[in-house]
N, C-alpha and C. Protein backbone atom coordinates (compact mmCIF):
# COMPACT_ATOMS: atom_id res chain seq x y z
N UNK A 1 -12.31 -30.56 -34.31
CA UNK A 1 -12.39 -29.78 -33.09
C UNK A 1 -11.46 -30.42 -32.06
N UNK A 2 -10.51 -29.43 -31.38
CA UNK A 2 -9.40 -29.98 -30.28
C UNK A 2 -10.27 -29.20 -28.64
N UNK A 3 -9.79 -30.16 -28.16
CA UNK A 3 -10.12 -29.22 -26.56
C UNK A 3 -8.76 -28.53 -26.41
N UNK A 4 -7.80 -28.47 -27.20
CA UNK A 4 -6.49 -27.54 -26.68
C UNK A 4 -6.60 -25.85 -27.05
N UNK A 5 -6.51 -25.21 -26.07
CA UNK A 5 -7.17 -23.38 -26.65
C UNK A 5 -6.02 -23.13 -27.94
N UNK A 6 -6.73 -22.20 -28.14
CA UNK A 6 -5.69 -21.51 -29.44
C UNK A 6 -5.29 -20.39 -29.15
N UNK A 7 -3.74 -20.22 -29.20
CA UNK A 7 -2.99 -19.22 -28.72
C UNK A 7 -3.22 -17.91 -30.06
N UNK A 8 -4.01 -16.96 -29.35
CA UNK A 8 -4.72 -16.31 -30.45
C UNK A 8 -3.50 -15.19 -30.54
N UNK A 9 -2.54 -14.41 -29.47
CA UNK A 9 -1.87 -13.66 -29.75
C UNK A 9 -0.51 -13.90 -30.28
N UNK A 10 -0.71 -15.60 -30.78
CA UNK A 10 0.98 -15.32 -31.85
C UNK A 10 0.43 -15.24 -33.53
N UNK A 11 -1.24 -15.18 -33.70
CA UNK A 11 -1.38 -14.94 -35.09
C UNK A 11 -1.68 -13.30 -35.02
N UNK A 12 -1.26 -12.63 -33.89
CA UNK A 12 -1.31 -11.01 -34.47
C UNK A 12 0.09 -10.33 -34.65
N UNK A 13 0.36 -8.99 -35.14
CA UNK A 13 1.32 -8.65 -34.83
C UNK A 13 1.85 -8.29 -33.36
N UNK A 14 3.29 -8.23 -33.70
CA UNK A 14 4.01 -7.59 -32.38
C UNK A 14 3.12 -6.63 -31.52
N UNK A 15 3.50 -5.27 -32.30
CA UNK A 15 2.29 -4.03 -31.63
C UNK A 15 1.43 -4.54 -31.20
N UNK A 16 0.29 -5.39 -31.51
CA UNK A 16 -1.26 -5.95 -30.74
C UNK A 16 -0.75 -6.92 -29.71
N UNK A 17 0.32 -7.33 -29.98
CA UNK A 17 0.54 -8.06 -28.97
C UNK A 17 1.40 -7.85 -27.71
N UNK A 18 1.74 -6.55 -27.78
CA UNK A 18 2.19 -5.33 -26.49
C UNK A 18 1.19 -5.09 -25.93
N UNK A 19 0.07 -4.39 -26.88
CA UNK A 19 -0.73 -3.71 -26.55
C UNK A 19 -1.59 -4.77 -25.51
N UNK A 20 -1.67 -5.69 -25.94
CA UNK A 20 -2.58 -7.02 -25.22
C UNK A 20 -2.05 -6.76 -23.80
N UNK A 21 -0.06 -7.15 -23.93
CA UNK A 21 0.08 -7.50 -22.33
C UNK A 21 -0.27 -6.13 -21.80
N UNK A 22 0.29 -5.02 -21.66
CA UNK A 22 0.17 -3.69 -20.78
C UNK A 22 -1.84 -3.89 -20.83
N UNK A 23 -2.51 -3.74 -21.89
CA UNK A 23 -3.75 -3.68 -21.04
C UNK A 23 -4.00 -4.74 -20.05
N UNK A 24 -3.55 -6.07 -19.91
CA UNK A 24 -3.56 -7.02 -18.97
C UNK A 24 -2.75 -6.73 -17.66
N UNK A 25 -1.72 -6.13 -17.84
CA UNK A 25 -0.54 -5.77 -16.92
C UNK A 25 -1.19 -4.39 -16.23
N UNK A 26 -2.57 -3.42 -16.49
CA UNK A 26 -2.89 -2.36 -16.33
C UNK A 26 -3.93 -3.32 -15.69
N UNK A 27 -4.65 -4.29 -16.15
CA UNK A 27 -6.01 -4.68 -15.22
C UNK A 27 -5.66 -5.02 -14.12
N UNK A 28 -4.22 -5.60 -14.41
CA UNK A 28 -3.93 -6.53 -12.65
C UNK A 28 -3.34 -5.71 -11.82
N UNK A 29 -2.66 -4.53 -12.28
CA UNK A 29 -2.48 -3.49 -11.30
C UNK A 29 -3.94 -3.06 -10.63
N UNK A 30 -4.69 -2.66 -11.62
CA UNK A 30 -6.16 -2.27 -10.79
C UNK A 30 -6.72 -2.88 -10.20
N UNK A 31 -6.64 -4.00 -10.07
CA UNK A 31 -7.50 -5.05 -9.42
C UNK A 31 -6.16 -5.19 -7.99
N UNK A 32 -5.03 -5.13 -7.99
CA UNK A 32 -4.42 -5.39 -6.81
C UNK A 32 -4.41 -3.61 -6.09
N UNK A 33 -5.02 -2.96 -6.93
CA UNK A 33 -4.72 -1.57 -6.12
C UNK A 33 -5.96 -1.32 -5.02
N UNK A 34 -7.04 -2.39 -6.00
CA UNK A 34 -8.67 -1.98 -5.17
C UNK A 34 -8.32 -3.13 -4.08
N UNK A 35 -7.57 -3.99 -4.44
CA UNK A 35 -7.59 -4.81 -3.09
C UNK A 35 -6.82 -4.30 -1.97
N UNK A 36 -5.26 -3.43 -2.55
CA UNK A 36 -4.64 -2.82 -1.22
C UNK A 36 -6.19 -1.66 -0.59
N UNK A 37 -6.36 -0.86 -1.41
CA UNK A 37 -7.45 0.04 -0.77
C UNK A 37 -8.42 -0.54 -0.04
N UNK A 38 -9.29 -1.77 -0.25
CA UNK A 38 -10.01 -2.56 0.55
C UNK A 38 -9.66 -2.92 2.16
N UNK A 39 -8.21 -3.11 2.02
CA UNK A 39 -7.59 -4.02 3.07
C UNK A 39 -7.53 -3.10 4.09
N UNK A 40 -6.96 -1.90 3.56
CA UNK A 40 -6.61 -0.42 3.64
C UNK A 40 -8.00 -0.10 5.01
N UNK A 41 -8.74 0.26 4.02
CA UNK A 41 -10.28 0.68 5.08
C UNK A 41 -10.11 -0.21 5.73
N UNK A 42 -10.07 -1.52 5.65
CA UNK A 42 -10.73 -2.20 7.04
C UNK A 42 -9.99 -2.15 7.90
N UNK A 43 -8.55 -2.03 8.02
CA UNK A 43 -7.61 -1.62 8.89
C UNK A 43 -7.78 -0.66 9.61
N UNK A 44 -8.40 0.57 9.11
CA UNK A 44 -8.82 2.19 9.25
C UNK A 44 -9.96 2.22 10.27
N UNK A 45 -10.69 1.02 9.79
CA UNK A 45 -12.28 0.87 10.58
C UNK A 45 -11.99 -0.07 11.67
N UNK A 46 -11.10 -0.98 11.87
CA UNK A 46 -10.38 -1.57 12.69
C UNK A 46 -9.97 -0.99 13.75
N UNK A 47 -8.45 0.24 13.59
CA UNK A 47 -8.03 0.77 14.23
C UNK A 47 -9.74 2.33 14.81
N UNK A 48 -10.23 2.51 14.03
CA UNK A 48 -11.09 3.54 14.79
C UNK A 48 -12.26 3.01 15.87
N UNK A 49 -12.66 1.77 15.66
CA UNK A 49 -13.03 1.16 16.42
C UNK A 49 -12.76 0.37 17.62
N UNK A 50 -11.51 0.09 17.82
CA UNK A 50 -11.09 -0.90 19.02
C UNK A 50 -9.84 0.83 19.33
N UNK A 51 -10.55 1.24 21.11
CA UNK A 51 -9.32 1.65 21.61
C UNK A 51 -8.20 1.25 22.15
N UNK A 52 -7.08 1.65 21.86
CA UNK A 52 -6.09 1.43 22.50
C UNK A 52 -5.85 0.49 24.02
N UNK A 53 -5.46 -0.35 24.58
CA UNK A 53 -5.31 -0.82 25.50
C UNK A 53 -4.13 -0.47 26.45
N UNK A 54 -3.22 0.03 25.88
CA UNK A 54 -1.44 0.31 26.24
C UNK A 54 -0.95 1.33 25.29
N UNK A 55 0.17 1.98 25.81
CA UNK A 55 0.53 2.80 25.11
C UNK A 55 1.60 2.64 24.23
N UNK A 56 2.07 1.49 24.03
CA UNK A 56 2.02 0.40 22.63
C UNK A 56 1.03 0.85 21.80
N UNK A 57 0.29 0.07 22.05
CA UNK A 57 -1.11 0.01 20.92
C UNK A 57 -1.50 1.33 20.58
N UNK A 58 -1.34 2.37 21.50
CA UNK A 58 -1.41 3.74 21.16
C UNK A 58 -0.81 4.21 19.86
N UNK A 59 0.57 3.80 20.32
CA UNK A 59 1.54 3.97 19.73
C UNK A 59 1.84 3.39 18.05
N UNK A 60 1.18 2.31 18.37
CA UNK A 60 0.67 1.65 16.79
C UNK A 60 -0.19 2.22 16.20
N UNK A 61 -1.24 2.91 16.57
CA UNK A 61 -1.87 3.86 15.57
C UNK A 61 -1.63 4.98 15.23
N UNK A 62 -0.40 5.57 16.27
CA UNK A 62 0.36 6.94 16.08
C UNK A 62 1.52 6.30 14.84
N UNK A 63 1.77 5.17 14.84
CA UNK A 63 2.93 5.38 13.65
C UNK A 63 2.03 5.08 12.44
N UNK A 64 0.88 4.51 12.03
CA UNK A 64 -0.39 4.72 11.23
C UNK A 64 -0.04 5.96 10.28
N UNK A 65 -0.88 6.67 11.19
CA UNK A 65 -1.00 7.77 10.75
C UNK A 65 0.09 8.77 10.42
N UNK A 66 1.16 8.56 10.89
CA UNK A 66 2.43 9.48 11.27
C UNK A 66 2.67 9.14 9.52
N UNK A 67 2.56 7.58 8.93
CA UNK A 67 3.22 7.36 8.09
C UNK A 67 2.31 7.79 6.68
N UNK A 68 0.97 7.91 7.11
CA UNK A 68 -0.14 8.30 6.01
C UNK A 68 0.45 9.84 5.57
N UNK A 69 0.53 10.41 6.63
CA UNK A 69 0.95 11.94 6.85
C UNK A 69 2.40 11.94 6.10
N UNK A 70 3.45 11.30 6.10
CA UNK A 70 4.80 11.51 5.85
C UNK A 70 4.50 11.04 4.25
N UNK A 71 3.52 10.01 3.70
CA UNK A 71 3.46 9.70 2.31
C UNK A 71 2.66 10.86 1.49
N UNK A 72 2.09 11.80 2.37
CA UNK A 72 1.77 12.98 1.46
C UNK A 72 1.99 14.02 1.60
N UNK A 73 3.88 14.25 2.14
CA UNK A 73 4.33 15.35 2.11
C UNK A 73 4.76 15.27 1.02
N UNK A 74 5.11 16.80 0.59
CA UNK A 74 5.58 16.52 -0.60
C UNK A 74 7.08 16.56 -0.65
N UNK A 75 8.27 16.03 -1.64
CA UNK A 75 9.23 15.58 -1.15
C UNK A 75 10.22 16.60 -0.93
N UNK A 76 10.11 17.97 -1.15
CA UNK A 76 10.96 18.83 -0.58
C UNK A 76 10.95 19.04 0.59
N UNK A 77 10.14 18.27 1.52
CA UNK A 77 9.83 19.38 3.17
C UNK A 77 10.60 18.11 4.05
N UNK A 78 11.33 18.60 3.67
CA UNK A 78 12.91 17.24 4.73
C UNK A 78 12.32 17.42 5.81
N UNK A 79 11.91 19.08 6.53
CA UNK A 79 12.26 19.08 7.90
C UNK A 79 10.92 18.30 8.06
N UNK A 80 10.06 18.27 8.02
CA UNK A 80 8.29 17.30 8.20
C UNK A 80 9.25 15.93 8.13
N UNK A 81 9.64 15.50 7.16
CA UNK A 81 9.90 14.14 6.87
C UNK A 81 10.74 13.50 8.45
N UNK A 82 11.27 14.48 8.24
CA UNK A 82 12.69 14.56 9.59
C UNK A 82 11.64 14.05 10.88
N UNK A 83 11.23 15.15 10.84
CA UNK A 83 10.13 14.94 12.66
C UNK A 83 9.31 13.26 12.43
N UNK A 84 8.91 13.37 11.16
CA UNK A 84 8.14 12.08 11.01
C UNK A 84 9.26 10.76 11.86
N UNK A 85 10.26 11.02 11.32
CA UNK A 85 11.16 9.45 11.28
C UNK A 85 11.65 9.97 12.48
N UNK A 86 11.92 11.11 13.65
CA UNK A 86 12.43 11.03 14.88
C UNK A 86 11.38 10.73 15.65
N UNK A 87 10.21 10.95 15.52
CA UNK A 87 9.11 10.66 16.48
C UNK A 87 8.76 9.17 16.59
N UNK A 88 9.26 8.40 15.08
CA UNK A 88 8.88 7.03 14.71
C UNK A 88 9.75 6.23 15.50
N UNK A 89 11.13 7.01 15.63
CA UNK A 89 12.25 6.36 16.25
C UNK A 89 12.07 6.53 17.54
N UNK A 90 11.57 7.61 18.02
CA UNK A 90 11.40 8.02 19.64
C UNK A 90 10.23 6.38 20.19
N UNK A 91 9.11 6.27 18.88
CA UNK A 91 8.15 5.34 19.40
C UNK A 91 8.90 3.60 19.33
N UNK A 92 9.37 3.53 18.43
CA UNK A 92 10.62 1.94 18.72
C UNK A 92 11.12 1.72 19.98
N UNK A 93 12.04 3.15 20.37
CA UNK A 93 12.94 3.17 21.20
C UNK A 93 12.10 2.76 22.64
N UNK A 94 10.96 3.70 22.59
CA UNK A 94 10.63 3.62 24.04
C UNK A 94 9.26 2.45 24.27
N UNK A 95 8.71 2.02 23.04
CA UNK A 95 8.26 0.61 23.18
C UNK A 95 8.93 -0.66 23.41
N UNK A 96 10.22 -0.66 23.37
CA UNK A 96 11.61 -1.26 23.38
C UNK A 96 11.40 -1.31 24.77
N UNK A 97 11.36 -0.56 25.69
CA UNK A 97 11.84 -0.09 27.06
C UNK A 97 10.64 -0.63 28.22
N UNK A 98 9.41 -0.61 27.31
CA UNK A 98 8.24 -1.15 28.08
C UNK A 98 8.13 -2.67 28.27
C-alpha cells in the first residue's frame, strides 16, 4: 500500500478519458455559473434596496439595467442596441461633467 493516488484515467481509453474531462469541464462551468447568478442577486437586492444618493448613483443603476435590457435584445434590433450605447455614452459623458 502507497499513500501516492493512482492516476486512474491513464488505465482507460482515450474516449473515457474525454468524456471524464468535458463532464468535469461541464461541472465547473455550473458551479461558476451558480456563483455568477448568486453574486448577480445580491447586487440586484443591493441596488433595490439602498436609494440613490446623486445622480451618479442614479445613473449607476440606469446603466444596470440599460445593460440587462441590451443583453436580451435580440441581435438584429441595431436600432435598441444603438439607443442602449448612446444613452450609456450620454451617462459617461455627463457624469464626467459632475
Amino acid at each position: 500500500m502507497t499513500d501516492e493516488p493512482l492516476d486512474l484515467d491513464s488505465h482507460r481509453g482515450m474516449m473515457a478519458q474525454k468524456a471524464t474531462d468535458l463532464r468535469r469541464a461541464l461541472g465547473e462551468v455550473e458551479t461558476h455559473a451558480l456563483e455568477l447568478r448568486q453574486r448577480q442577486a445580491k447586487i440586484e437586492r443591493h441596488l433595490l434596496s439602498v436609494p440613490a444618493a446623486s445622480w451618479a448613483e442614479a445613473a449607476v443603476k440606469a446603466r444596470y439595467v440599460l445593460k440587462l435590457y441590451a443583453a436580451a435584445l435580440p441581435p438584429h434590433d441595431t436600432l435598441h442596441r444603438d439607443l442602449v450605447v448612446a444613452v450609456l455614452e450620454d451617462f459617461a459623458r455627463l457624469t464626467k461633467q459632475d
